[in-house]
N, C-alpha and C. Protein backbone atom coordinates (compact mmCIF):
# COMPACT_ATOMS: atom_id res chain seq x y z
N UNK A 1 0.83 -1.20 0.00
CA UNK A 1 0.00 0.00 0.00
C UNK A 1 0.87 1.25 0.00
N UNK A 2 0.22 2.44 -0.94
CA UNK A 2 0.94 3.32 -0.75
C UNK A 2 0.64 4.57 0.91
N UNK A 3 1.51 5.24 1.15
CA UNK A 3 1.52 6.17 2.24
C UNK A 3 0.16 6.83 1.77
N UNK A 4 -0.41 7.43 0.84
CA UNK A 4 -2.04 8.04 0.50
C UNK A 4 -2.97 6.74 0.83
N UNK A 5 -2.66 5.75 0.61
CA UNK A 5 -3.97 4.92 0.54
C UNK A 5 -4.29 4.37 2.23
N UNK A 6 -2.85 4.42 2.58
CA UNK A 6 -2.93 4.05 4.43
C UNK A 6 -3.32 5.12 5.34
N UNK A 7 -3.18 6.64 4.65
CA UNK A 7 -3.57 7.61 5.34
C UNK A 7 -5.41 7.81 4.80
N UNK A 8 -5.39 7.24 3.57
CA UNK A 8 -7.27 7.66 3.14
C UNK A 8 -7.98 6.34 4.00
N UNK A 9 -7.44 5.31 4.83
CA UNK A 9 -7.84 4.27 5.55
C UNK A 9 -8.26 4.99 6.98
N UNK A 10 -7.26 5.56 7.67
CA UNK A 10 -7.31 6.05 8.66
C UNK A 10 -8.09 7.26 8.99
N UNK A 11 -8.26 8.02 7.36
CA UNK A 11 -9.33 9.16 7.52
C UNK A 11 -10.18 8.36 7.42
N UNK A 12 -10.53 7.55 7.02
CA UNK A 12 -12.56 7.25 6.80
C UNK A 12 -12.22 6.23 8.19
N UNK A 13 -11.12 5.47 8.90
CA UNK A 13 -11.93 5.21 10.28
C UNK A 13 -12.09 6.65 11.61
N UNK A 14 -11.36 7.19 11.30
CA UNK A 14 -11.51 8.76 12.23
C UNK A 14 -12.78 9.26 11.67
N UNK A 15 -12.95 9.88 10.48
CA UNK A 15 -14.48 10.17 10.38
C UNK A 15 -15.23 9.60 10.68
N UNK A 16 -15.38 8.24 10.90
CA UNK A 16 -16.50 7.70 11.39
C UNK A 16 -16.79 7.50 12.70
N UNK A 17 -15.55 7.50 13.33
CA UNK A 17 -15.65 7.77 14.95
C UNK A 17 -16.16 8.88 15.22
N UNK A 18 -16.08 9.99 14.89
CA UNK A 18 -16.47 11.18 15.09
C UNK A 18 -17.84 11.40 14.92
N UNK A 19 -18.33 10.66 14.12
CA UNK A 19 -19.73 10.89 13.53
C UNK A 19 -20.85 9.42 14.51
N UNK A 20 -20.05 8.98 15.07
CA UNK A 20 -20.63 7.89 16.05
C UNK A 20 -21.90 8.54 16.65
N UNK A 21 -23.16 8.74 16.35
CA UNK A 21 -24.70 9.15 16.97
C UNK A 21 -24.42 9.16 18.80
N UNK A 22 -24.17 10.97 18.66
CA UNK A 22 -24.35 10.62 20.39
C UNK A 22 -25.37 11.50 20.95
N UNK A 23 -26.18 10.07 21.82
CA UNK A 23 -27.25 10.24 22.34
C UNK A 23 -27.86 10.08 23.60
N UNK A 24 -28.80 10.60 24.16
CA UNK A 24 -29.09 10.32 25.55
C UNK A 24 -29.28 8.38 26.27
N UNK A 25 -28.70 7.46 25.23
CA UNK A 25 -29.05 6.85 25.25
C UNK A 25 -27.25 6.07 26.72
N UNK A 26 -26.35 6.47 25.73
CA UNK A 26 -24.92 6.82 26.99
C UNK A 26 -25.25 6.66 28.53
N UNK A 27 -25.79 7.75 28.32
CA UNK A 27 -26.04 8.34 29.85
C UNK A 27 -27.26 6.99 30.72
N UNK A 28 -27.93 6.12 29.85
CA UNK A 28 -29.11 5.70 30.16
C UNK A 28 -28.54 4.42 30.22
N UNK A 29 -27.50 3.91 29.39
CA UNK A 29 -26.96 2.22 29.72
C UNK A 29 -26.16 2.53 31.02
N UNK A 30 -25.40 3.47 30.78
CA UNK A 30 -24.26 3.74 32.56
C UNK A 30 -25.29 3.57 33.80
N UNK A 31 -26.54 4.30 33.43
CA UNK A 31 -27.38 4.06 34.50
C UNK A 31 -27.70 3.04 35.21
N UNK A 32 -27.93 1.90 34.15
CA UNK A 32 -28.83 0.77 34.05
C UNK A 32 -27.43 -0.34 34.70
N UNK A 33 -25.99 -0.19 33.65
CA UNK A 33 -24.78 -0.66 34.54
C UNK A 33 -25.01 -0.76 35.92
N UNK A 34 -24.86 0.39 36.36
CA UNK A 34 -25.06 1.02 37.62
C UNK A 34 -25.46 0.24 38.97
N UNK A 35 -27.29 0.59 38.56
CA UNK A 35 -28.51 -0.22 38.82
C UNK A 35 -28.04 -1.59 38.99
N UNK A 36 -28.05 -2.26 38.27
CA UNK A 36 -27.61 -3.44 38.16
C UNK A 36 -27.07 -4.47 38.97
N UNK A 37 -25.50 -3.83 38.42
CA UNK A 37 -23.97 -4.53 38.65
C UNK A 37 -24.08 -4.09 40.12
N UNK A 38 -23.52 -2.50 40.13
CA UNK A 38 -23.35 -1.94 41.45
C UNK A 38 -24.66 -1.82 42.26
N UNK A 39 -25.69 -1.87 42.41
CA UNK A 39 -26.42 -1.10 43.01
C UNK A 39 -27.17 -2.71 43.85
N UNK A 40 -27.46 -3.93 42.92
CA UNK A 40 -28.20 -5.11 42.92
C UNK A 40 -27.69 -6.29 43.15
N UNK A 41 -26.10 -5.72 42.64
CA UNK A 41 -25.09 -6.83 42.86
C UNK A 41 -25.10 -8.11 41.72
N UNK A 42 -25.68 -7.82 40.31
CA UNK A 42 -25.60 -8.80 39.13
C UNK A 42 -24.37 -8.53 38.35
N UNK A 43 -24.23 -8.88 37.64
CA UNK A 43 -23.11 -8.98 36.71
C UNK A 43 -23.35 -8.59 34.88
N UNK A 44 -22.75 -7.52 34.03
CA UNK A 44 -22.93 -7.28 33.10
C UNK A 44 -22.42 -8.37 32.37
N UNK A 45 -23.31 -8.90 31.58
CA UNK A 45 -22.15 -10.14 30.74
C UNK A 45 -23.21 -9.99 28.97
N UNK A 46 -21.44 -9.94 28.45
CA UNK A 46 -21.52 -9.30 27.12
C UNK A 46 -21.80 -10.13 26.18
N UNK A 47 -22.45 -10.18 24.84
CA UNK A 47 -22.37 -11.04 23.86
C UNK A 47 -22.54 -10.99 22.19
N UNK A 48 -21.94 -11.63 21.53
CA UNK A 48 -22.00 -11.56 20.37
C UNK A 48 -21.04 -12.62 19.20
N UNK A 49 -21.54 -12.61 17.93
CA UNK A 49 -20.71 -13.58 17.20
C UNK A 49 -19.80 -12.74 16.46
N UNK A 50 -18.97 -14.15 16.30
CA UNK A 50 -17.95 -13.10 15.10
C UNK A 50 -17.05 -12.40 15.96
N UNK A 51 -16.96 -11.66 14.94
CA UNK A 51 -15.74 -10.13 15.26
C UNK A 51 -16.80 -9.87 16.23
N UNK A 52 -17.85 -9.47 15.97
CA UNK A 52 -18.67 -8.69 17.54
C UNK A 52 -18.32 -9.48 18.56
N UNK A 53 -18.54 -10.48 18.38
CA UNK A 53 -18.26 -10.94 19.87
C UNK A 53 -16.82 -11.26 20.44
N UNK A 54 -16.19 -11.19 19.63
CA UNK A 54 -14.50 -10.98 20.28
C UNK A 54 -14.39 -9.62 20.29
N UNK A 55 -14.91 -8.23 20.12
CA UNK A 55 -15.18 -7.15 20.73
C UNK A 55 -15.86 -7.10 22.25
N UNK A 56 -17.40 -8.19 22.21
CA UNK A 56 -17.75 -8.42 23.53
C UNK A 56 -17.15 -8.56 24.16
N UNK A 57 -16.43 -9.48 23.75
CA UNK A 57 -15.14 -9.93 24.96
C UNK A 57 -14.24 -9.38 25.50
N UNK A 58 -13.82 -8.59 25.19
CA UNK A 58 -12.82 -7.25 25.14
C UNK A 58 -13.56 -6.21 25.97
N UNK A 59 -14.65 -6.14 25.29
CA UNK A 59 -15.47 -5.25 26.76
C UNK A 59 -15.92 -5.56 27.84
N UNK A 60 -16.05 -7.03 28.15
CA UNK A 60 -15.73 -7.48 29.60
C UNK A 60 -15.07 -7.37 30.10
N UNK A 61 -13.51 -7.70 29.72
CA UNK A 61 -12.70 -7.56 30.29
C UNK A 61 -12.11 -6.29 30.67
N UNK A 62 -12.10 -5.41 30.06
CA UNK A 62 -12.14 -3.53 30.30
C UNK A 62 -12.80 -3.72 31.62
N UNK A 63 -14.41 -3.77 31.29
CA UNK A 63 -15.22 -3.92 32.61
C UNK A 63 -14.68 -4.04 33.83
N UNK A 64 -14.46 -5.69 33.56
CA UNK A 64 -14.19 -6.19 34.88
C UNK A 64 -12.98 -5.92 35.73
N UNK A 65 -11.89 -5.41 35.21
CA UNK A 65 -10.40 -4.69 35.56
C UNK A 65 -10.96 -3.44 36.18
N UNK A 66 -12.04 -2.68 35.33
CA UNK A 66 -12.07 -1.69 35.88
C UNK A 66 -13.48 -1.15 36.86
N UNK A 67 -13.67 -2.49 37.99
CA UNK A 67 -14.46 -2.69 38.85
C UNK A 67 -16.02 -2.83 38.59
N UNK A 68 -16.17 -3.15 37.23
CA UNK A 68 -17.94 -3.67 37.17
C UNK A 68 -17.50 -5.13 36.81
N UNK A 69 -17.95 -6.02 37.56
CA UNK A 69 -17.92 -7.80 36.93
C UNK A 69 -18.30 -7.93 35.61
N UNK A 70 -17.98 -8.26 34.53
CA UNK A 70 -18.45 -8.51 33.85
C UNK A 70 -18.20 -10.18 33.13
N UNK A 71 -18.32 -10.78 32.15
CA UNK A 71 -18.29 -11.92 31.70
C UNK A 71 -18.81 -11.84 30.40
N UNK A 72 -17.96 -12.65 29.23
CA UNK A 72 -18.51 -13.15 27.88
C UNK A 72 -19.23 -14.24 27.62
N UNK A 73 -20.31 -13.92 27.15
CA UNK A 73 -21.44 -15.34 27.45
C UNK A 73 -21.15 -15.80 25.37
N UNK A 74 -20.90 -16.82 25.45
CA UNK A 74 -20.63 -16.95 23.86
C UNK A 74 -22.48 -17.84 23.64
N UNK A 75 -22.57 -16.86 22.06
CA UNK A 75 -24.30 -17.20 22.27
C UNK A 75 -24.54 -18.67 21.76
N UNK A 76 -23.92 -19.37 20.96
CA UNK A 76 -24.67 -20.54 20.67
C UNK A 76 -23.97 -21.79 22.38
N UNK A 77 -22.94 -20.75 22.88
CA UNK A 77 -22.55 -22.39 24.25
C UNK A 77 -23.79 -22.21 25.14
N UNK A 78 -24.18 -21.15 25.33
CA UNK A 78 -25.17 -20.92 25.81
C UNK A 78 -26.20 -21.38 25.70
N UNK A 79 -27.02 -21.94 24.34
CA UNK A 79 -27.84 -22.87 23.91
C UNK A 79 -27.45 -24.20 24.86
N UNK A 80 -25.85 -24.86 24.77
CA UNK A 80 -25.52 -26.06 25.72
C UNK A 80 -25.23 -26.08 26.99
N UNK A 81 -25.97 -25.41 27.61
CA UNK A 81 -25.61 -24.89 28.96
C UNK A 81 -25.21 -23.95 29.90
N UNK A 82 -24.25 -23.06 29.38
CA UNK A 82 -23.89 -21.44 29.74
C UNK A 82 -25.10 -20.63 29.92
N UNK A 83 -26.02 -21.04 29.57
CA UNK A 83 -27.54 -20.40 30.09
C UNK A 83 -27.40 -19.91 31.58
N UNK A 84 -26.75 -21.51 32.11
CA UNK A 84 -27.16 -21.76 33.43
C UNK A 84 -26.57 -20.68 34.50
N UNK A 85 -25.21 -19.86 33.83
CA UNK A 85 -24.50 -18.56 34.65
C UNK A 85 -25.56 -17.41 34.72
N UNK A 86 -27.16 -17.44 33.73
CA UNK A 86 -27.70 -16.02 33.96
C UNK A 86 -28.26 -15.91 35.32
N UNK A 87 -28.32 -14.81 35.96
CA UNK A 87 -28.85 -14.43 37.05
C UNK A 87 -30.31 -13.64 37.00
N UNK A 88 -31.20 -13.57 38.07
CA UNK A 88 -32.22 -12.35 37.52
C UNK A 88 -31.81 -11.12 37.75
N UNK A 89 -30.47 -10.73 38.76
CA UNK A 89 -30.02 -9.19 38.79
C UNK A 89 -29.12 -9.10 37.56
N UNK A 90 -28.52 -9.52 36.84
CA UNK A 90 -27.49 -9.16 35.61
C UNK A 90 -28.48 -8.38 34.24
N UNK A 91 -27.46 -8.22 33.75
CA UNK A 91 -27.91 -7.21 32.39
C UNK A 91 -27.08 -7.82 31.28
N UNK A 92 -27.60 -7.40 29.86
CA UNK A 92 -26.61 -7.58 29.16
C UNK A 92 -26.61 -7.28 28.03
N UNK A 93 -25.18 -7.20 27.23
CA UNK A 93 -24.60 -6.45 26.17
C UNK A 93 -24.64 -6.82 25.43
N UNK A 94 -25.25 -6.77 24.16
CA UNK A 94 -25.57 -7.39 23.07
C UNK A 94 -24.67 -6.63 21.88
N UNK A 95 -24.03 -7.62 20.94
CA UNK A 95 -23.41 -6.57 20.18
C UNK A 95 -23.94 -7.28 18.78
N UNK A 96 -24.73 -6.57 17.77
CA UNK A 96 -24.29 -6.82 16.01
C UNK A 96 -24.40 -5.89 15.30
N UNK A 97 -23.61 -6.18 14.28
CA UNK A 97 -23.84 -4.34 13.49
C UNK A 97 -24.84 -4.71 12.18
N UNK A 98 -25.26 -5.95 11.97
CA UNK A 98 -26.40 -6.09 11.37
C UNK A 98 -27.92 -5.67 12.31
N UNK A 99 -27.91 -6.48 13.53
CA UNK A 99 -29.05 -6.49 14.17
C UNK A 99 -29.95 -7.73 13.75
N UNK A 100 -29.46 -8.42 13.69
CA UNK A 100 -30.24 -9.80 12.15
C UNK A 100 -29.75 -10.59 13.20
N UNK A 101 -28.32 -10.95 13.89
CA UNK A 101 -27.92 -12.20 14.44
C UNK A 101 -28.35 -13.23 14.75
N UNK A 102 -29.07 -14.49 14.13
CA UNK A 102 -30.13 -15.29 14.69
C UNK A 102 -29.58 -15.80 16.32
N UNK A 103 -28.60 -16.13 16.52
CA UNK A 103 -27.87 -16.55 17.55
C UNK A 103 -28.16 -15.51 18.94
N UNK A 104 -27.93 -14.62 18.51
CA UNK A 104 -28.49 -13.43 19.39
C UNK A 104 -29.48 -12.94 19.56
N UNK A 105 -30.72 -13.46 18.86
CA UNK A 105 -31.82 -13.33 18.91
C UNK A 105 -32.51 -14.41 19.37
N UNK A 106 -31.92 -15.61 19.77
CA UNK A 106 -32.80 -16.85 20.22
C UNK A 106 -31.70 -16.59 21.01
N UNK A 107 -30.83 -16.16 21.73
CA UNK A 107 -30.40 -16.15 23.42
C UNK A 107 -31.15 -14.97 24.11
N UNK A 108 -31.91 -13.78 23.63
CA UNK A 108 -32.81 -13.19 24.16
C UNK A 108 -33.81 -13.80 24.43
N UNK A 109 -34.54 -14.33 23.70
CA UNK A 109 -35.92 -15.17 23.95
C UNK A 109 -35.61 -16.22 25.33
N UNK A 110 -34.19 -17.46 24.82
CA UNK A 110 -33.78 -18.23 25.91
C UNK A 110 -33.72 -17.41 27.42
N UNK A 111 -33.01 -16.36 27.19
CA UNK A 111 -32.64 -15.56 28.58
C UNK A 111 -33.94 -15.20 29.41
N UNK A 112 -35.03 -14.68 28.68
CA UNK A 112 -36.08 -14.82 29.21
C UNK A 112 -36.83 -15.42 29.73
N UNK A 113 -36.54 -17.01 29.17
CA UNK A 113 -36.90 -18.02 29.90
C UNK A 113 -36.82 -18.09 31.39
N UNK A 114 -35.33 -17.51 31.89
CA UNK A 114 -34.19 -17.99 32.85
C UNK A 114 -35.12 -16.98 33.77
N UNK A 115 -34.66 -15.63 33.47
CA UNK A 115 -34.77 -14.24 33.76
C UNK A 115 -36.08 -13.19 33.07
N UNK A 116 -36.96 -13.30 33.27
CA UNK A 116 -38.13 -12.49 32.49
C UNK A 116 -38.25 -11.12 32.39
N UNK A 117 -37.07 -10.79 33.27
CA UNK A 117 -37.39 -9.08 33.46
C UNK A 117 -35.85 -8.59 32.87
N UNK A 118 -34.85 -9.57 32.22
CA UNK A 118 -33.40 -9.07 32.03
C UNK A 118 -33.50 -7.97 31.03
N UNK A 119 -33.10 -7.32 31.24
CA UNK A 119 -32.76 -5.67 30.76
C UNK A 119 -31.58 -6.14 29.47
N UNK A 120 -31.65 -5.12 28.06
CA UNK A 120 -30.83 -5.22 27.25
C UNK A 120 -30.73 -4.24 26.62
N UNK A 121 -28.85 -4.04 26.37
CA UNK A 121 -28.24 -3.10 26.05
C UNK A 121 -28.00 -3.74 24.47
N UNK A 122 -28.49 -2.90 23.61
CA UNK A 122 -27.85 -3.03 22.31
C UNK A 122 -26.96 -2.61 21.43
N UNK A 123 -25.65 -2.83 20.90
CA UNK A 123 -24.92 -1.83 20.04
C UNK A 123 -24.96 -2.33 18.19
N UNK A 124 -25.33 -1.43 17.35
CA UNK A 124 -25.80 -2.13 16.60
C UNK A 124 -25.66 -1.05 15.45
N UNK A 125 -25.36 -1.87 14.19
CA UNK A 125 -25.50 -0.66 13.15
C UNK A 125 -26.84 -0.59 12.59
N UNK A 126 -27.81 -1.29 13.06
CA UNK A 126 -29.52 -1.52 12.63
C UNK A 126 -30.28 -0.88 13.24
N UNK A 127 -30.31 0.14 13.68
CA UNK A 127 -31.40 0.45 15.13
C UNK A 127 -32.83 0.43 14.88
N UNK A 128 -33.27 -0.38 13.66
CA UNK A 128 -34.24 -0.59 13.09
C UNK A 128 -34.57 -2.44 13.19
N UNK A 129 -33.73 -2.72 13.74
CA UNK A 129 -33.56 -4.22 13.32
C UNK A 129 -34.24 -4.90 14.92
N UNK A 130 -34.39 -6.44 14.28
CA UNK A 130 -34.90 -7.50 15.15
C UNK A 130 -34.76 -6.80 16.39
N UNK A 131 -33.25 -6.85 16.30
CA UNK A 131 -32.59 -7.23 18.18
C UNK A 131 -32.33 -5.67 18.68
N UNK A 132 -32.51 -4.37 17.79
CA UNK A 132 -32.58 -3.31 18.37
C UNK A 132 -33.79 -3.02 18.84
N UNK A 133 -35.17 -4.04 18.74
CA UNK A 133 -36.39 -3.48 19.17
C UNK A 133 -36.22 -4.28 20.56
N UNK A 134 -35.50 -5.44 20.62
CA UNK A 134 -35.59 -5.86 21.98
C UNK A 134 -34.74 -5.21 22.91
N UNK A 135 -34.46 -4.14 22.65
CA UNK A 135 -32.97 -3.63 23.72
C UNK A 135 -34.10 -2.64 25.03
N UNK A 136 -33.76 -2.52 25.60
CA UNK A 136 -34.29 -1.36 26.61
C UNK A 136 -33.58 -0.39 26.29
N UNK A 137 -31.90 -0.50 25.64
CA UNK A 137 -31.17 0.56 25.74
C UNK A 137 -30.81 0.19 24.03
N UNK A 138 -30.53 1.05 22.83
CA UNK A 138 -30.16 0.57 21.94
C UNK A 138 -29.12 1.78 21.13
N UNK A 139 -27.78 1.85 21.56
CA UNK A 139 -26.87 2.83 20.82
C UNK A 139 -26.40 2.09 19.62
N UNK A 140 -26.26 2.80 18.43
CA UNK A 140 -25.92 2.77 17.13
C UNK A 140 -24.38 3.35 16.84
N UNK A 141 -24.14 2.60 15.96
CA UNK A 141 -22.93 3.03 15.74
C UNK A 141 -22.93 4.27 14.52
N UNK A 142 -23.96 4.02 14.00
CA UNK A 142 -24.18 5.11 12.24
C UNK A 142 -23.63 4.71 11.40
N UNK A 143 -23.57 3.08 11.23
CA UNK A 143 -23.49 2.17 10.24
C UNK A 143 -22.34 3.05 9.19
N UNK A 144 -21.55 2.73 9.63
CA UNK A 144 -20.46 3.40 8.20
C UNK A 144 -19.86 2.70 7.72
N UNK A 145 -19.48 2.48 6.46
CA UNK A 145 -18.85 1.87 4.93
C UNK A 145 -17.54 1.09 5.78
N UNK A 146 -17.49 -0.23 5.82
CA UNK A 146 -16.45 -0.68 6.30
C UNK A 146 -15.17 -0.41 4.77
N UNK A 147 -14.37 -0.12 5.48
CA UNK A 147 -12.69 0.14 4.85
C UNK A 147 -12.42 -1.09 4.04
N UNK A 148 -12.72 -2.21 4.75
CA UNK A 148 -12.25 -3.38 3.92
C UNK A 148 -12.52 -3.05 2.31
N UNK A 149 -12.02 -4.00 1.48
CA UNK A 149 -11.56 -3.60 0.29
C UNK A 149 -13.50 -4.15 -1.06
N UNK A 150 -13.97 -5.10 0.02
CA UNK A 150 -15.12 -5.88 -0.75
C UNK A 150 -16.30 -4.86 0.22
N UNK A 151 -16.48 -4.59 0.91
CA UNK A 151 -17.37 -3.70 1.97
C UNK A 151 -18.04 -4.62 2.59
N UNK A 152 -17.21 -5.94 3.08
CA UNK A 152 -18.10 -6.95 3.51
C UNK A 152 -17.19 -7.06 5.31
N UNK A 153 -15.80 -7.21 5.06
CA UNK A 153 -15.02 -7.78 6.26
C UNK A 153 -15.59 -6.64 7.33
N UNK A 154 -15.80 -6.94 9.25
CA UNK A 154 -15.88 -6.01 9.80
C UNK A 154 -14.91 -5.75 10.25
N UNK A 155 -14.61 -4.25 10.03
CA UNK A 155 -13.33 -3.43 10.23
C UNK A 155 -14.02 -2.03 10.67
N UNK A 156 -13.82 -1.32 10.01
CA UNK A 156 -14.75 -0.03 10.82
C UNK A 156 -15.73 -0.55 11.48
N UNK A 157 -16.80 -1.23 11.56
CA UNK A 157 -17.57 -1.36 12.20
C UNK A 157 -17.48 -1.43 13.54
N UNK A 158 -16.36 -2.77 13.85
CA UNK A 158 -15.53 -3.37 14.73
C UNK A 158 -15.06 -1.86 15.86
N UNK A 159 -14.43 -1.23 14.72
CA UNK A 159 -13.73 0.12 15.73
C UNK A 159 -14.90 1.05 16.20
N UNK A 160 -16.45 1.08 15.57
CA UNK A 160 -16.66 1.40 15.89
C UNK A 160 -17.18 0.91 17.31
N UNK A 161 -17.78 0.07 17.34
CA UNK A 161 -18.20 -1.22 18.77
C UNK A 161 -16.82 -0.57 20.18
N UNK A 162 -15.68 -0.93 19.42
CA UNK A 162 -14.59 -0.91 20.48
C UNK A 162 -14.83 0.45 21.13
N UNK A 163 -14.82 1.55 20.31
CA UNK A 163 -15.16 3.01 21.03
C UNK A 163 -16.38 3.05 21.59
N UNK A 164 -17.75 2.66 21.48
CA UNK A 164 -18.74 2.17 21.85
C UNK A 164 -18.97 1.91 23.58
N UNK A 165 -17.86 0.70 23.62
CA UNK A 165 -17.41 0.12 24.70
C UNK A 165 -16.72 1.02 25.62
N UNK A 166 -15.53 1.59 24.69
CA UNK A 166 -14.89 2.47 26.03
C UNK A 166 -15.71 3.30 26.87
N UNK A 167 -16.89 4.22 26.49
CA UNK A 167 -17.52 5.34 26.20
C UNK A 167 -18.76 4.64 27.71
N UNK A 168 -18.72 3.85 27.24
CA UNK A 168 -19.48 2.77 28.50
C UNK A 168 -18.74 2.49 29.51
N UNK A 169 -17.37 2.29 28.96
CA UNK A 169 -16.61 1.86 30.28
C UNK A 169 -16.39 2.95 31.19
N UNK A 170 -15.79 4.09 30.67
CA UNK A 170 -15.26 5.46 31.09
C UNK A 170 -16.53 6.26 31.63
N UNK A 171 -17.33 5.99 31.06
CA UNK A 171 -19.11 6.46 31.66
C UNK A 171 -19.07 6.19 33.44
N UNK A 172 -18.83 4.54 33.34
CA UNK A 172 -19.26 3.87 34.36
C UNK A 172 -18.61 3.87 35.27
N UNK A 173 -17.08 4.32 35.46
CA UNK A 173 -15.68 4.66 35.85
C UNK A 173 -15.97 5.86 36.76
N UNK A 174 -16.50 6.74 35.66
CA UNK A 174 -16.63 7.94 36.54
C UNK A 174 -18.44 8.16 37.32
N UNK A 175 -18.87 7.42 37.10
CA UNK A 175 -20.54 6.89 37.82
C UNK A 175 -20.36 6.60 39.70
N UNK A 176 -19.39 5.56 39.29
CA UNK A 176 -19.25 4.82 40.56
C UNK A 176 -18.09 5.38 41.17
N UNK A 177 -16.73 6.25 40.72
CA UNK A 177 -16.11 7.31 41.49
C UNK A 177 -14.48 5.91 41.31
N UNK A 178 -14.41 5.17 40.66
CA UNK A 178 -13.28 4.27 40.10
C UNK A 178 -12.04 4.91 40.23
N UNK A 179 -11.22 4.39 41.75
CA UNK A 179 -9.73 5.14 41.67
C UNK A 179 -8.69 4.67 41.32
N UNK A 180 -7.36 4.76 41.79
CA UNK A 180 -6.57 3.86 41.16
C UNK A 180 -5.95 2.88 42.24
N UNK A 181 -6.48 3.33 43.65
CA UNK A 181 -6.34 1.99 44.37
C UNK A 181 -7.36 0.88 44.37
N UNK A 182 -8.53 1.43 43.41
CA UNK A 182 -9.35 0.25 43.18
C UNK A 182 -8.45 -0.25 41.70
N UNK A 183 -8.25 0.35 41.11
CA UNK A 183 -7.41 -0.54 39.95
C UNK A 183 -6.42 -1.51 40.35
N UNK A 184 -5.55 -0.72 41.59
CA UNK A 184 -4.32 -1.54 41.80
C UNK A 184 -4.64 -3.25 42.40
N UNK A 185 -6.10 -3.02 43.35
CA UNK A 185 -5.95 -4.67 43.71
C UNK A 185 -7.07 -5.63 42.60
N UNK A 186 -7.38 -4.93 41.12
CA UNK A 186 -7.67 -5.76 40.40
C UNK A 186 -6.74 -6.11 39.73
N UNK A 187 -5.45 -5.06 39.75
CA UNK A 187 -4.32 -5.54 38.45
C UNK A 187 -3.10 -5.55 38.96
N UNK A 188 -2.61 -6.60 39.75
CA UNK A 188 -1.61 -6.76 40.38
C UNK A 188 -0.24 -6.90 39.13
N UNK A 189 -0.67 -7.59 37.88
CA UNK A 189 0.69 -7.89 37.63
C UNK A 189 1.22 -6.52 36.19
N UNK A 190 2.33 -6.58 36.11
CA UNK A 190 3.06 -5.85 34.42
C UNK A 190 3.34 -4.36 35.04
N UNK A 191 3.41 -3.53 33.81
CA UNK A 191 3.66 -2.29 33.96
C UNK A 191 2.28 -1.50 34.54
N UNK A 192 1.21 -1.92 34.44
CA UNK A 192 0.06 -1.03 34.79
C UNK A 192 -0.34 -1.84 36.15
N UNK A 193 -0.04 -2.58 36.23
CA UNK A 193 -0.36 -2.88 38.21
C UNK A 193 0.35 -2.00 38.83
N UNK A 194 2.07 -1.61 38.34
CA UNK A 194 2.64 -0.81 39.09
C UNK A 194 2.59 0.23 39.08
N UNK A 195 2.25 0.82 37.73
CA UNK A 195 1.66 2.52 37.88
C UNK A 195 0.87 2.96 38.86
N UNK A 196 -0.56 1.79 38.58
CA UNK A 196 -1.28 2.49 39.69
C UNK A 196 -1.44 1.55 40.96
N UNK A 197 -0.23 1.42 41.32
CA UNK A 197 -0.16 1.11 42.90
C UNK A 197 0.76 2.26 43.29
N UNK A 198 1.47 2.72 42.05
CA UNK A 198 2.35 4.25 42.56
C UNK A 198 1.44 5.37 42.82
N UNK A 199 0.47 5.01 41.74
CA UNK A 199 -0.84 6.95 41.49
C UNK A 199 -1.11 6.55 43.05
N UNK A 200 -1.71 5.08 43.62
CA UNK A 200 -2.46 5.11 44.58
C UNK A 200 -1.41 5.58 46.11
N UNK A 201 -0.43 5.53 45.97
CA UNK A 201 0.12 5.62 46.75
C UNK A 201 0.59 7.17 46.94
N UNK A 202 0.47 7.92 46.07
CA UNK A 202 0.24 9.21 46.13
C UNK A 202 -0.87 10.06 46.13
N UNK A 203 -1.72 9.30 45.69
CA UNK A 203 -3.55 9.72 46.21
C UNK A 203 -3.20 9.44 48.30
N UNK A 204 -2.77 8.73 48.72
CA UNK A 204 -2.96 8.01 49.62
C UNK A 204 -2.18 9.21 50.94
């Protein structure tokens, strides 16, 4: 690739971050986090196929480092049993940028089975679709032209989900008042256990 074609990549994923639909809807999943996780004592646990759902996964783990529990429920193990981790205080994160996911749309119905009142967060480039009418909460990404070369692979989409996530995480961070001596005894080991066992030790 030439230096123009790697820099016209990086403008159309920056424009599209920028143009990410922001809506009162932010403020209304942090809530519901909140409620939930902190307030009820359930657990946010994320899901999706594909690239979405190795994004889910990624946003658990953000989560859960940074003091909300969270967990990746993968949707078809769940059909074989992983059902059995839902709780009736948990919530959860649904990710597709179609909104079509059949997999994700028969673990809503299943979850209901379990849990009748479970609350759902949607991120989705469809906000018109199946699984955006089942959300209580449903943020969009504003569906933009993935970069890939066929307009099929998810790539922008993907980045957009990941910023999605932070925006939730960093929401919820500053909700619940998240310091860095609560970081330090979730992340004991590498270079960032020791940073912030230093920040905390100078907060301290």
């Amino acid at each position: 690739m030439t230096t123009e074609e790697i820099t016209c990549i990086l403008e159309q994923e920056a424009h599209a971050v920028r143009n990410i639909p922001v809506t009162d809807g932010y403020n209304e999943a942090v809530t519901l986090i909140t409620r939930y996780i902190h307030e009820q004592g359930g657990t946010l646990i994320t899901s999706g196929m594909g690239k979405a759902g190795q994004i889910a996964m990624n946003i658990a783990t953000t989560f859960s480092s940074t003091g909300t529990p969270a967990y990746f429920l993968h949707p078809s193990e769940a059909q074989h049993g992983d059902l059995g981790l839902v709780r009736k205080n948990d919530l959860m994160l649904l990710i597709s940028n179609s909104g079509k996911t059949r997999e994700l749309l028969e673990l809503v119905e299943l979850t209901r089975g379990i849990a009748p009142d479970m609350q759902f967060i949607v991120i989705t480039g469809n906000p018109e679709s199946a699984l955006a009418h089942e959300a209580t909460v449903c943020l969009s990404t504003g569906a933009p032209k993935e970069v890939c070369t066929l307009g099929l692979t998810p790539t922008t989409s993907t980045t957009m989900m990941t910023v999605m996530g932070d925006i939730l995480v960093v929401g919820t961070m500053r909700r619940i008042g998240f310091t860095n001596k609560d970081y330090a005894v979730r992340h004991h080991g590498g270079y960032l256990g020791s940073k912030s066992r230093e920040q905390s030790a100078k907060e301290e």
